[in-house]
Protein backbone atom coordinates (compact mmCIF):
# COMPACT_ATOMS: atom_id res chain seq x y z
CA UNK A 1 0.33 10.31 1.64
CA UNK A 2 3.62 8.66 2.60
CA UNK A 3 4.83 6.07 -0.03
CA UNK A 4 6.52 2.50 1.28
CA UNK A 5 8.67 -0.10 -0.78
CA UNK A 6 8.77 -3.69 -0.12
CA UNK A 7 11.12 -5.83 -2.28
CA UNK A 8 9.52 -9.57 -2.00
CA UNK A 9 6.35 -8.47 -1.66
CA UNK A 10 4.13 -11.07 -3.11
CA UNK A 11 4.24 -13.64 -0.11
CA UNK A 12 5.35 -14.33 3.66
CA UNK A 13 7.24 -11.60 5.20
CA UNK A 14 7.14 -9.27 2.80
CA UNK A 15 3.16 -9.57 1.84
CA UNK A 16 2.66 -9.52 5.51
CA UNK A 17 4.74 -5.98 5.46
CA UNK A 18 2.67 -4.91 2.90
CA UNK A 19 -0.38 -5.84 4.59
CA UNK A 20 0.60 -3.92 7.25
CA UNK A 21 1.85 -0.59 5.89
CA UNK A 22 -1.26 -0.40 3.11
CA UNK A 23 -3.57 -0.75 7.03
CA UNK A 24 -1.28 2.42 7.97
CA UNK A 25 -2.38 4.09 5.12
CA UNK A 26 0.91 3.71 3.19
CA UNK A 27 0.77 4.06 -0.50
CA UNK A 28 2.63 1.13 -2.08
CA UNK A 29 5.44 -0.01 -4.39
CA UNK A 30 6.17 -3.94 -4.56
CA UNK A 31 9.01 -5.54 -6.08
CA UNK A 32 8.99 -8.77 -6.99
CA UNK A 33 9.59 -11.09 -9.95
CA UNK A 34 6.64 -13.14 -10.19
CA UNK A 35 4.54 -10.14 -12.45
CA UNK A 36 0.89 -11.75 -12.49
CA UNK A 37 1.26 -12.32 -8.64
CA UNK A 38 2.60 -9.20 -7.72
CA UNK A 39 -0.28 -7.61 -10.26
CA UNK A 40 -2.63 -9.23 -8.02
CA UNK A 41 -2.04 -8.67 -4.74
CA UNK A 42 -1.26 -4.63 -5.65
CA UNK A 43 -4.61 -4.65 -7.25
CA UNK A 44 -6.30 -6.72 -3.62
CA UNK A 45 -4.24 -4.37 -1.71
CA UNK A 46 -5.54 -0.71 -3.14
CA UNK A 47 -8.95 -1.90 -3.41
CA UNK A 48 -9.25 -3.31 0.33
CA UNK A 49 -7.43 -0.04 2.09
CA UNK A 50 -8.04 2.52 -0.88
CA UNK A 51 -4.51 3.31 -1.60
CA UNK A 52 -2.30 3.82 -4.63
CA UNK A 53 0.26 1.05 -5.77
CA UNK A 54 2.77 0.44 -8.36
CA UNK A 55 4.34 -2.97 -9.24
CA UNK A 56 8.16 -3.05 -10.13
CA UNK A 57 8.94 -6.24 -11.58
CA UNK A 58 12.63 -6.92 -11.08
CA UNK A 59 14.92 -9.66 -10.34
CA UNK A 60 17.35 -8.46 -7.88
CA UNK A 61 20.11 -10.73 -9.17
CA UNK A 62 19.69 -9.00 -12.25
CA UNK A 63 21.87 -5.80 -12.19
CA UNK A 64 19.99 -3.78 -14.75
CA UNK A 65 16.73 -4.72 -12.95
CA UNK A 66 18.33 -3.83 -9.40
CA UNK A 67 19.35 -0.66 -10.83
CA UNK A 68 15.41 0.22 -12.01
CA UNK A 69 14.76 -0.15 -7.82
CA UNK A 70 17.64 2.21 -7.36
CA UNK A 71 16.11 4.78 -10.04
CA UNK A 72 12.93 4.17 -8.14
CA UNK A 73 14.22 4.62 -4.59
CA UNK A 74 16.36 7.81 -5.82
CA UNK A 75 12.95 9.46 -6.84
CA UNK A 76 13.14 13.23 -5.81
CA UNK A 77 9.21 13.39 -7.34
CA UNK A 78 8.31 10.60 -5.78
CA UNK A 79 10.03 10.03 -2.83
CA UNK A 80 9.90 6.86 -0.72
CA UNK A 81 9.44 7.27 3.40
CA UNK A 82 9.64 3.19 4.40
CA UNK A 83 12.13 0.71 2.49
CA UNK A 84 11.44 -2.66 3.29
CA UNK A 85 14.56 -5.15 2.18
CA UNK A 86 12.85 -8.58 2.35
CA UNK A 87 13.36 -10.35 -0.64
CA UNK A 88 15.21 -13.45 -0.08
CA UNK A 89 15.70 -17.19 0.04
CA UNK A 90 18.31 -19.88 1.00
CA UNK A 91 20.28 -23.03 -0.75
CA UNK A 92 19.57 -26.36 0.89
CA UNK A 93 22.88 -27.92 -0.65
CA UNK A 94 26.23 -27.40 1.62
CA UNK A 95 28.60 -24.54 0.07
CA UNK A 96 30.75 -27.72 -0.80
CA UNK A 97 27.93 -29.06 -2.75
CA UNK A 98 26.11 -26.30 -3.96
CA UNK A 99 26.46 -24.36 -6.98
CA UNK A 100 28.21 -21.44 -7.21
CA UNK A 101 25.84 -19.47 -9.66
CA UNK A 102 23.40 -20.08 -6.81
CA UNK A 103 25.88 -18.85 -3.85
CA UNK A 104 27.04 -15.88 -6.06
CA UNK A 105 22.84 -15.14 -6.65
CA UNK A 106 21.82 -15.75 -2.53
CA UNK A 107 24.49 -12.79 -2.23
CA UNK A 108 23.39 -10.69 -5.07
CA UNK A 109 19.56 -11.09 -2.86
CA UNK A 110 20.76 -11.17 0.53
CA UNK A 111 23.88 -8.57 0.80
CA UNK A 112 24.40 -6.62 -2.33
CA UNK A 113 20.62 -5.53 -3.00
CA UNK A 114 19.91 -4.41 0.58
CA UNK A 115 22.89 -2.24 0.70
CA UNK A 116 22.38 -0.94 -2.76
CA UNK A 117 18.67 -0.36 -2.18
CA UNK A 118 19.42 1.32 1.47
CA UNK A 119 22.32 3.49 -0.62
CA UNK A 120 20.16 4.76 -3.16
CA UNK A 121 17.11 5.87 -0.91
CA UNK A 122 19.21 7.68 2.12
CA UNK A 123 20.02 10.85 0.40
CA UNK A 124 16.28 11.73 -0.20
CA UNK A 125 15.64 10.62 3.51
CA UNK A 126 18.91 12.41 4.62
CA UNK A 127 16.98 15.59 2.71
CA UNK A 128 14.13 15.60 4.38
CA UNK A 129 15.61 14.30 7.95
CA UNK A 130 13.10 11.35 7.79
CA UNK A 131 12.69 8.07 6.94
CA UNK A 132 12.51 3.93 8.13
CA UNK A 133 14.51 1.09 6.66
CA UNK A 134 13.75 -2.22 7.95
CA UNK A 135 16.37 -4.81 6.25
CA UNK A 136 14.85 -8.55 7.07
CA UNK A 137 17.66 -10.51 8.46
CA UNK A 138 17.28 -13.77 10.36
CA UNK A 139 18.12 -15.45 13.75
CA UNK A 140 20.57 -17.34 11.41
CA UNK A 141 22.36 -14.41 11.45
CA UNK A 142 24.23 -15.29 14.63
CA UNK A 143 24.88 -18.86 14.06
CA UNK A 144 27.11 -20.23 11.93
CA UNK A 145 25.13 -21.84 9.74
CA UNK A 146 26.77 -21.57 5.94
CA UNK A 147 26.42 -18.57 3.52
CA UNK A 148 22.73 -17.79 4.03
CA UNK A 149 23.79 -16.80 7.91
CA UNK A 150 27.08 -15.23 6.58
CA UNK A 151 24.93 -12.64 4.79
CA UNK A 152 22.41 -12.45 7.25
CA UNK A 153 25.02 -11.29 9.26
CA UNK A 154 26.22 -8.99 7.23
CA UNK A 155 22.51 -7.50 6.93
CA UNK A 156 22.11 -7.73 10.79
CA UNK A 157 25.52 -5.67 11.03
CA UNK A 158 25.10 -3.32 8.50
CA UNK A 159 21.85 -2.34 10.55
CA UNK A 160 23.14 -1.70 13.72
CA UNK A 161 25.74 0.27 11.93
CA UNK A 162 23.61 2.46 9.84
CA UNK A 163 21.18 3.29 13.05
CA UNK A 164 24.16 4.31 14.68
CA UNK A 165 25.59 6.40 12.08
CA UNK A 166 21.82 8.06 11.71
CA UNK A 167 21.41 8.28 15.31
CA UNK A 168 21.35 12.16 15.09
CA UNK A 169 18.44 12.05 12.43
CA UNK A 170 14.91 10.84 12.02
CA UNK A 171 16.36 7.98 9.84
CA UNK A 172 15.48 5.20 12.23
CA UNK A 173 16.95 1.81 10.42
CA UNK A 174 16.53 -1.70 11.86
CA UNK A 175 16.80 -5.86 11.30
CA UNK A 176 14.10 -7.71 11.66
CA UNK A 177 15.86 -11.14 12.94
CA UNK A 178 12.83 -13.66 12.51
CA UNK A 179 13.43 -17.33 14.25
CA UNK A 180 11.32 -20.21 12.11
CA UNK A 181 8.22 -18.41 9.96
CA UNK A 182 6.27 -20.24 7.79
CA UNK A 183 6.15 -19.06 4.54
CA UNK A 184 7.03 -20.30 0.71
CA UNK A 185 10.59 -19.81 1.70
């Protein structure tokens, strides 16, 4: 059975993705930092659709928890077929007002994570000439609407890039650019 990871897992988007790939039959590994939520839903998940999954606990500002996604991704034993970078969120405050521990962390989420994440699971897809990575951008991506669009354009642009460098493989990789979704975000 194939084996999908979803970094924010445990609500909108990325439960939704879940949702979704556990239907297809996808074994499971969720990221997430909220541990009893992402406990729970992994446990609702393989009992509805009778699959396996594993929680990863991680905060992907953290770099030593980033790195035990990485270690995950890079799996030869286990290897992962669908990555799924969702995890996310935004700053309300202008960049004038904001602080820049947060700006510094809504990059470490939104830019450095995905491409880190991406990096570490293409050689085992590049192995086996297979593989999907979906990286969740945003509409806001082409606007110019502050740092949260900056980086979704970077995600948005990386994409394009990466399924056009991959265009001679089964490596299909795509942005999802959602307009307005309700969720906890």
């Amino acid at each position: 059975m194939a084996t999908a990871l979803v970094t924010g897992a445990t609500s909108g988007i990325g439960a939704a993705y879940a949702k979704l790939l556990a239907k297809e039959r996808y074994d499971l590994v969720l990221v997430a930092r909220d541990l009893p939520r992402l406990n729970a839903y992994a446990k609702e998940l393989s009992k509805t659709y009778k699959i396996k999954v594993e929680t990863l606990q991680a905060d992907l500002t953290k770099p030593a928890q980033l790195s035990k996604v990485e270690k995950r991704l890079s799996s030869k034993a286990k290897p992962i077929e669908v990555l799924i970078n969702n995890a996310g969120f935004g700053i309300k405050q202008s960049f004038a007002d904001s602080e820049i521990k947060k700006e510094q962390e809504l990059l470490d989420v939104l830019v450095t994570a995905p491409m880190r994440l991406t990096h570490a699971v293409l050689p085992q897809m590049l192995k086996r000439d297979n593989g999907v990575i979906v990286n969740v951008s945003s509409v806001a991506s082409w606007i110019a609407g502050g740092t949260y669009s900056a980086a979704k354009s970077y995600l948005t642009v990386f994409s394009e890039y990466l399924n056009t460098e991959l265009k001679r493989t089964n490596i299909k990789v795509s942005a999802l650019c959602p307009g307005f979704t309700r969720t906890e975000f």
